[in-house]
PDB file of N, CA and C in Angstrom:
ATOM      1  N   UNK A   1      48.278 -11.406  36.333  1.00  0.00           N
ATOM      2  CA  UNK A   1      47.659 -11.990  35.156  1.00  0.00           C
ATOM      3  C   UNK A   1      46.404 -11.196  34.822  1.00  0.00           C
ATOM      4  N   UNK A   2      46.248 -10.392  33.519  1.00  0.00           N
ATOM      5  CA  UNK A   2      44.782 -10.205  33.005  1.00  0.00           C
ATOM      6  C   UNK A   2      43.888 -11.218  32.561  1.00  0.00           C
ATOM      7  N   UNK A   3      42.934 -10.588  32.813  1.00  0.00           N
ATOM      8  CA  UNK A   3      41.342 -11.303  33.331  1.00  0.00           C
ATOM      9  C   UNK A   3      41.249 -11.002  31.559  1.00  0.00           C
ATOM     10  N   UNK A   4      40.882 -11.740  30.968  1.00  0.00           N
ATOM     11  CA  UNK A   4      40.289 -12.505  29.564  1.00  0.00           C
ATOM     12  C   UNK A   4      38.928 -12.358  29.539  1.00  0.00           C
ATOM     13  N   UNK A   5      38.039 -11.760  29.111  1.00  0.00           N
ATOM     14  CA  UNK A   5      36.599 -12.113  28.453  1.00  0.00           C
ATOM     15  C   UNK A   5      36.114 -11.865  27.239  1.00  0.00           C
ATOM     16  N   UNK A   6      35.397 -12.634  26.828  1.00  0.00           N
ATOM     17  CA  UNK A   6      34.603 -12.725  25.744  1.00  0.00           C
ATOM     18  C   UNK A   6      32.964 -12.590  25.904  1.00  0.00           C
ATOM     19  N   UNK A   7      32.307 -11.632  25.007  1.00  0.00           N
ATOM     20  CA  UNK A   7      31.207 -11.783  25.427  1.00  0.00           C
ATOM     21  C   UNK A   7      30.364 -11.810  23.694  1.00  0.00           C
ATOM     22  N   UNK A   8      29.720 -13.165  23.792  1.00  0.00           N
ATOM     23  CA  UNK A   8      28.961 -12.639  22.391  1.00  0.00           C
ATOM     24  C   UNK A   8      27.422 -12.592  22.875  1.00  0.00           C
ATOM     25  N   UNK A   9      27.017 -11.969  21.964  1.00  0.00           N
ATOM     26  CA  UNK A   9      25.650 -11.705  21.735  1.00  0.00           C
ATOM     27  C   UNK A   9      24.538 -12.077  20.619  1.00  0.00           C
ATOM     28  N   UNK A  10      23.755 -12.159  20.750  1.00  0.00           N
ATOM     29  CA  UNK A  10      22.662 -13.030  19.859  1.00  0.00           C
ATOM     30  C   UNK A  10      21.478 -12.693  19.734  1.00  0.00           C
ATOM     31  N   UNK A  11      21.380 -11.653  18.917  1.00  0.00           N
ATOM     32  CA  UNK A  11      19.812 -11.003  18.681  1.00  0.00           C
ATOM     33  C   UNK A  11      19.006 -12.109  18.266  1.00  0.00           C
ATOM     34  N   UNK A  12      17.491 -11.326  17.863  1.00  0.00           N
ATOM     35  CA  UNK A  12      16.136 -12.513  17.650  1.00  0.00           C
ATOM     36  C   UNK A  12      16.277 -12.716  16.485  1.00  0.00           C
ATOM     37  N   UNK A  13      16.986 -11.982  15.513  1.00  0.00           N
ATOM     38  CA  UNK A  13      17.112 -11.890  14.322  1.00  0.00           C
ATOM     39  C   UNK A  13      18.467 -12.946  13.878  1.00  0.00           C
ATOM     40  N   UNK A  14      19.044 -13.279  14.696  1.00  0.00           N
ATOM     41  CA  UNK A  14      19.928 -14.018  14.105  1.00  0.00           C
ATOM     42  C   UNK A  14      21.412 -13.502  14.251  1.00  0.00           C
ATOM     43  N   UNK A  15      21.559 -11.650  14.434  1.00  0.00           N
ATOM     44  CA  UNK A  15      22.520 -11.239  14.386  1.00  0.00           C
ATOM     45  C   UNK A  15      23.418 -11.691  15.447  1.00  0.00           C
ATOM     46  N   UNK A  16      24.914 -11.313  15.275  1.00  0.00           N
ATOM     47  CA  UNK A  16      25.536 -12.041  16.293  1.00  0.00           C
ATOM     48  C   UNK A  16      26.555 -10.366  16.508  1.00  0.00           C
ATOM     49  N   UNK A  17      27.036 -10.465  18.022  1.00  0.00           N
ATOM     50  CA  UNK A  17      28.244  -9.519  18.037  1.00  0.00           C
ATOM     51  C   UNK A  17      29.550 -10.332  19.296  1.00  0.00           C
ATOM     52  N   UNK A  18      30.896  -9.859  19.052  1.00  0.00           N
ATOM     53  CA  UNK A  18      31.885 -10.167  19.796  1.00  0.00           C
ATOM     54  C   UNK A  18      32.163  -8.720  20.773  1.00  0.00           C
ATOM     55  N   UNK A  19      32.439  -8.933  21.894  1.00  0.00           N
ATOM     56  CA  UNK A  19      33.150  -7.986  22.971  1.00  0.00           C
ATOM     57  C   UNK A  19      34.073  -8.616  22.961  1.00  0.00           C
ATOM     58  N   UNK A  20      35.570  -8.194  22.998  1.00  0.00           N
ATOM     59  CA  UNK A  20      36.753  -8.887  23.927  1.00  0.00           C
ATOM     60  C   UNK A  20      37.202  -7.736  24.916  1.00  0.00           C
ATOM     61  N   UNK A  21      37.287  -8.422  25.862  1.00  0.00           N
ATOM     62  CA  UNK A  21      37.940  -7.453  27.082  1.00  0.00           C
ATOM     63  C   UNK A  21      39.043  -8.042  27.720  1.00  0.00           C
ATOM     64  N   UNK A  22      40.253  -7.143  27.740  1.00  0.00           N
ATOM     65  CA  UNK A  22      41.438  -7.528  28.382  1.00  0.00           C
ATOM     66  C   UNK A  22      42.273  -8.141  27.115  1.00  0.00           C
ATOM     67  N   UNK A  23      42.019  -8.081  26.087  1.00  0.00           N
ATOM     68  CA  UNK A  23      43.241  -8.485  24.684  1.00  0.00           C
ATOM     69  C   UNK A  23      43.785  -6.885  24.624  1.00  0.00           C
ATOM     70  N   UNK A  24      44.768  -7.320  23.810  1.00  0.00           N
ATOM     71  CA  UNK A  24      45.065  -5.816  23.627  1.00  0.00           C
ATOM     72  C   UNK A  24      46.209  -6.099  21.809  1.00  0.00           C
ATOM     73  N   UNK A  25      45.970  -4.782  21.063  1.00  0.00           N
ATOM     74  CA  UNK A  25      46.848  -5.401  19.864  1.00  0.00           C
ATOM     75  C   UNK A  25      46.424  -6.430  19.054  1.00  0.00           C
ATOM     76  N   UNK A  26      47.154  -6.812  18.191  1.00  0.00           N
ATOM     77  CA  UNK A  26      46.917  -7.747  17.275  1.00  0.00           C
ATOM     78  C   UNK A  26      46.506  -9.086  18.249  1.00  0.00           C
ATOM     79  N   UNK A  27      46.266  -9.488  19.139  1.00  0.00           N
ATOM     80  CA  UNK A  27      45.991 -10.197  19.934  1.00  0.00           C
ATOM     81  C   UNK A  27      44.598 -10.139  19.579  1.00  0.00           C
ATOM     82  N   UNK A  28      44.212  -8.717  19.936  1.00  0.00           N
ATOM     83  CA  UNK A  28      42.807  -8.788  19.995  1.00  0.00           C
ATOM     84  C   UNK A  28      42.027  -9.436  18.422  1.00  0.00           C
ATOM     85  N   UNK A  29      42.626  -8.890  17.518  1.00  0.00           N
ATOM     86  CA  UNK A  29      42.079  -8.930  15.968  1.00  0.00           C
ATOM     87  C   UNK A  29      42.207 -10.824  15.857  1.00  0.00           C
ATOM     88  N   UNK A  30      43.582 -11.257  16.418  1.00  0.00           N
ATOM     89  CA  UNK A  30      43.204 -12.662  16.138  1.00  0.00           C
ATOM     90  C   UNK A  30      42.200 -13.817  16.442  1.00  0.00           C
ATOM     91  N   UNK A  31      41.981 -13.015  18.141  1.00  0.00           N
ATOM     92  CA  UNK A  31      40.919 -13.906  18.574  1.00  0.00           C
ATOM     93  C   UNK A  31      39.671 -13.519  18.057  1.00  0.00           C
ATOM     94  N   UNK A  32      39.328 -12.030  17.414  1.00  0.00           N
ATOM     95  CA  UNK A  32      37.675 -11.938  16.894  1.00  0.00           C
ATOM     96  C   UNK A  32      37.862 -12.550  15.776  1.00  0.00           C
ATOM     97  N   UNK A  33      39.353 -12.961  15.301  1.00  0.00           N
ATOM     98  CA  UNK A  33      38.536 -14.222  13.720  1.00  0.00           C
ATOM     99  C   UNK A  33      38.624 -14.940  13.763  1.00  0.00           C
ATOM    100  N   UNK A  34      39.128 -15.671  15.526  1.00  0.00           N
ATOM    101  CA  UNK A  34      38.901 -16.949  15.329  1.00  0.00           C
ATOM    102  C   UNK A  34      37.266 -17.436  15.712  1.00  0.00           C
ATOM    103  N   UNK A  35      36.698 -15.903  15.635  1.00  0.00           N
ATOM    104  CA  UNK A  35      34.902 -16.743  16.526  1.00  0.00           C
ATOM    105  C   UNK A  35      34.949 -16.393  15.181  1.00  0.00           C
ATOM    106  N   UNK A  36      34.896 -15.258  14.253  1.00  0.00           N
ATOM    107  CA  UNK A  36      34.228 -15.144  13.257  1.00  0.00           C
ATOM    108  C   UNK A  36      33.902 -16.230  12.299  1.00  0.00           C
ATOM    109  N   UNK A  37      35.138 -16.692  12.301  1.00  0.00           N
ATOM    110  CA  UNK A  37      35.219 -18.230  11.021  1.00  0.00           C
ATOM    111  C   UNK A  37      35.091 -17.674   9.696  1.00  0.00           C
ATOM    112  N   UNK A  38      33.518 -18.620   8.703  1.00  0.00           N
ATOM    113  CA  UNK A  38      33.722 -18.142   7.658  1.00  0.00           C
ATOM    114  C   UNK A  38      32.801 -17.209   7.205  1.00  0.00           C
ATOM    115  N   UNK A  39      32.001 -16.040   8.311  1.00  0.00           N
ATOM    116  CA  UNK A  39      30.745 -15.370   8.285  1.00  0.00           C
ATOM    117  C   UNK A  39      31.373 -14.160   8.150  1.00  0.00           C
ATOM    118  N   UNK A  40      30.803 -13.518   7.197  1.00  0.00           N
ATOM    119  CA  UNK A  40      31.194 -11.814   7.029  1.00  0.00           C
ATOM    120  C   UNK A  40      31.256 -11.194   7.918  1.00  0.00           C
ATOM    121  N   UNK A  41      32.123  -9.906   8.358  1.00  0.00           N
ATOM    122  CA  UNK A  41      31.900  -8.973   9.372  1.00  0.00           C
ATOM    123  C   UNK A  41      30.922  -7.604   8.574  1.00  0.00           C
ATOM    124  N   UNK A  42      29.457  -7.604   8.787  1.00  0.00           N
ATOM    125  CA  UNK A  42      29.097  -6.213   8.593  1.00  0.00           C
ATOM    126  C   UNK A  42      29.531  -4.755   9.238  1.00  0.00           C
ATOM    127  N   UNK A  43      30.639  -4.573  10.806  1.00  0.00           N
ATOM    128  CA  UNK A  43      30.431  -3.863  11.288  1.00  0.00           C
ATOM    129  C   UNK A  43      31.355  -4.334  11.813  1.00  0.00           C
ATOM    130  N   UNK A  44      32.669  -2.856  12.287  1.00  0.00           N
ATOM    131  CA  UNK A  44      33.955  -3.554  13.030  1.00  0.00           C
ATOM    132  C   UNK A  44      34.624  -2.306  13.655  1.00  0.00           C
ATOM    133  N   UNK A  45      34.053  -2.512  15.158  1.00  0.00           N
ATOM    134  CA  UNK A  45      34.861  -0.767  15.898  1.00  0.00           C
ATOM    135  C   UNK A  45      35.705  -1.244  16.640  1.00  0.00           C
ATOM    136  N   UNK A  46      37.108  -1.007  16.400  1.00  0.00           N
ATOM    137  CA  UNK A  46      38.310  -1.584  17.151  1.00  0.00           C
ATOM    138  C   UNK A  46      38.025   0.061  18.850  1.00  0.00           C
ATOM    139  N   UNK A  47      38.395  -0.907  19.674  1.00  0.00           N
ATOM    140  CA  UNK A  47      38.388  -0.171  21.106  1.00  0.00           C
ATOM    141  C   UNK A  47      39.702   0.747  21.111  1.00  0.00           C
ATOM    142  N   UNK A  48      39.979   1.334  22.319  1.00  0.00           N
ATOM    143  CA  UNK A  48      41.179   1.683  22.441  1.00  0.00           C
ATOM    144  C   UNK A  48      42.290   1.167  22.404  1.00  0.00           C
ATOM    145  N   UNK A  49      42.216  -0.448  23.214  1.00  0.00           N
ATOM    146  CA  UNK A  49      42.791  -0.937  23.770  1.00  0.00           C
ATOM    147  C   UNK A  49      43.592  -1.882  22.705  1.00  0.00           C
ATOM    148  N   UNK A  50      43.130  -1.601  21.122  1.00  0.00           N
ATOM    149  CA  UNK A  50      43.325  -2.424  20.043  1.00  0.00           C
ATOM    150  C   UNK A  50      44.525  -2.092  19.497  1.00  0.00           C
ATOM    151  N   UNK A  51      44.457  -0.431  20.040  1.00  0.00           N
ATOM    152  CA  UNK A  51      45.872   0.404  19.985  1.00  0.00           C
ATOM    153  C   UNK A  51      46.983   0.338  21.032  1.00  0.00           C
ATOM    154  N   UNK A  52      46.972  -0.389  21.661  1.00  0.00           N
ATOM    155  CA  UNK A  52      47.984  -0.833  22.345  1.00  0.00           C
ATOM    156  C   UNK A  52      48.731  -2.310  22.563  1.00  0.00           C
ATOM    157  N   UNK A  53      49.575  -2.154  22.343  1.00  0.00           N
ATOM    158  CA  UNK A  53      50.524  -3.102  22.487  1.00  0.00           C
ATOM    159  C   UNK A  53      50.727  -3.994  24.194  1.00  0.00           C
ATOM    160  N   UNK A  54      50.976  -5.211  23.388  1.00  0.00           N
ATOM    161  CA  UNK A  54      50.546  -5.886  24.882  1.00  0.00           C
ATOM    162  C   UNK A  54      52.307  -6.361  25.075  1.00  0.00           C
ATOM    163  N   UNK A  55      53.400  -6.134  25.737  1.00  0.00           N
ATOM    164  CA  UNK A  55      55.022  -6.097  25.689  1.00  0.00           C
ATOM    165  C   UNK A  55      55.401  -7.589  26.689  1.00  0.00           C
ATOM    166  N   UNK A  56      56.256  -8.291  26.732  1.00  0.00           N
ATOM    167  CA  UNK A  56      56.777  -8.932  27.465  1.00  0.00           C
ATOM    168  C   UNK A  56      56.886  -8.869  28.676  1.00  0.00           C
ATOM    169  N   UNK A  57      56.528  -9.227  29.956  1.00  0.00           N
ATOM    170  CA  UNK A  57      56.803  -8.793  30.956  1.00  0.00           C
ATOM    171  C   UNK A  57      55.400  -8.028  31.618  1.00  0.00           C
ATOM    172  N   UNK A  58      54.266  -8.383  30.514  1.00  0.00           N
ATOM    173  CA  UNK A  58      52.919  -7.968  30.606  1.00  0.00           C
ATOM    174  C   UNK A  58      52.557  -5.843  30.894  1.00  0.00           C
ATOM    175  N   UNK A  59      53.635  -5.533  30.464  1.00  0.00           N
ATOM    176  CA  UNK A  59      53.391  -4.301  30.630  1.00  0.00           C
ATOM    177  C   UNK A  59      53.202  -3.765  29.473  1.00  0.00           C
ATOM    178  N   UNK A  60      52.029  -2.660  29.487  1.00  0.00           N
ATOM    179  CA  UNK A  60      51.671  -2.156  28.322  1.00  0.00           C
ATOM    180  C   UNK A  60      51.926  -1.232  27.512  1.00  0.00           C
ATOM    181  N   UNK A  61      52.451  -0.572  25.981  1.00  0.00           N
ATOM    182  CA  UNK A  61      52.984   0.429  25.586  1.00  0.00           C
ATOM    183  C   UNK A  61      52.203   0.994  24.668  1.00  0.00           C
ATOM    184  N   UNK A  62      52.025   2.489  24.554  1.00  0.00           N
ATOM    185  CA  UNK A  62      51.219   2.523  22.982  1.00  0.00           C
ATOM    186  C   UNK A  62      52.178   2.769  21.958  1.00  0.00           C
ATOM    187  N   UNK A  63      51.785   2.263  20.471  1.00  0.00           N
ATOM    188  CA  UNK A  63      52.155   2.355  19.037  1.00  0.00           C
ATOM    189  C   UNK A  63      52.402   3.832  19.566  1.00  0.00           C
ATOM    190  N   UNK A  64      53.480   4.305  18.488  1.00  0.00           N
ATOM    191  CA  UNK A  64      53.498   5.481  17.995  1.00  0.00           C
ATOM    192  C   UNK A  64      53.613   5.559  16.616  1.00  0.00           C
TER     193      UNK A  64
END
Protein backbone atom coordinates (compact mmCIF):
# COMPACT_ATOMS: atom_id res chain seq x y z
CA UNK A 1 0.00 0.00 0.00
CA UNK A 2 1.30 3.71 -0.79
CA UNK A 3 1.78 6.07 1.92
CA UNK A 4 -0.72 9.18 1.02
CA UNK A 5 0.28 12.75 2.12
CA UNK A 6 -0.89 15.96 1.98
CA UNK A 7 0.85 18.85 3.06
CA UNK A 8 -0.60 22.44 3.01
CA UNK A 9 0.94 25.47 3.85
CA UNK A 10 -0.04 28.87 5.16
CA UNK A 11 1.94 31.96 4.78
CA UNK A 12 1.48 35.33 7.08
CA UNK A 13 -0.05 36.73 4.23
CA UNK A 14 -2.80 34.55 3.87
CA UNK A 15 -1.35 32.58 0.96
CA UNK A 16 -2.05 28.99 0.93
CA UNK A 17 -0.09 25.98 -1.04
CA UNK A 18 -0.95 22.01 -1.58
CA UNK A 19 1.95 19.19 -1.73
CA UNK A 20 0.49 15.74 -2.57
CA UNK A 21 2.82 12.93 -2.23
CA UNK A 22 2.22 9.41 -3.31
CA UNK A 23 -1.02 10.30 -5.86
CA UNK A 24 -0.07 9.76 -9.08
CA UNK A 25 -2.26 10.80 -12.50
CA UNK A 26 -5.45 12.21 -12.62
CA UNK A 27 -5.72 11.06 -9.08
CA UNK A 28 -3.49 13.58 -8.19
CA UNK A 29 -5.40 16.68 -10.06
CA UNK A 30 -8.65 15.43 -8.31
CA UNK A 31 -7.62 15.56 -4.90
CA UNK A 32 -5.80 19.26 -5.32
CA UNK A 33 -9.51 20.45 -6.26
CA UNK A 34 -10.98 18.94 -3.86
CA UNK A 35 -8.85 21.28 -1.13
CA UNK A 36 -9.01 23.99 -3.65
CA UNK A 37 -12.92 24.42 -3.61
CA UNK A 38 -14.05 27.71 -4.83
CA UNK A 39 -10.52 29.80 -4.54
CA UNK A 40 -8.49 30.52 -7.67
CA UNK A 41 -5.30 28.70 -8.41
CA UNK A 42 -2.55 31.55 -9.02
CA UNK A 43 0.22 28.99 -9.59
CA UNK A 44 0.14 25.20 -10.66
CA UNK A 45 3.49 22.88 -11.16
CA UNK A 46 2.31 19.38 -11.80
CA UNK A 47 5.40 16.91 -10.38
CA UNK A 48 6.59 14.05 -12.23
CA UNK A 49 4.64 11.78 -10.73
CA UNK A 50 1.39 13.62 -12.30
CA UNK A 51 2.73 11.90 -15.42
CA UNK A 52 2.23 8.69 -14.43
CA UNK A 53 -0.36 6.48 -14.34
CA UNK A 54 -1.36 4.74 -11.26
CA UNK A 55 -2.65 0.76 -13.08
CA UNK A 56 -4.59 -1.92 -11.26
CA UNK A 57 -2.72 -4.14 -9.32
CA UNK A 58 -0.92 -0.87 -7.93
CA UNK A 59 1.84 -0.98 -10.40
CA UNK A 60 2.95 1.96 -12.12
CA UNK A 61 3.16 2.88 -16.00
CA UNK A 62 4.10 6.04 -17.84
CA UNK A 63 1.65 7.81 -20.55
CA UNK A 64 3.14 7.66 -23.77
Amino acid sequence: MNKKTVIIEIDDQGNSSVDLEGFYGKGCADVAKDFQGQDAVKSLRNKPEFYIEQTAGNRQQQQS
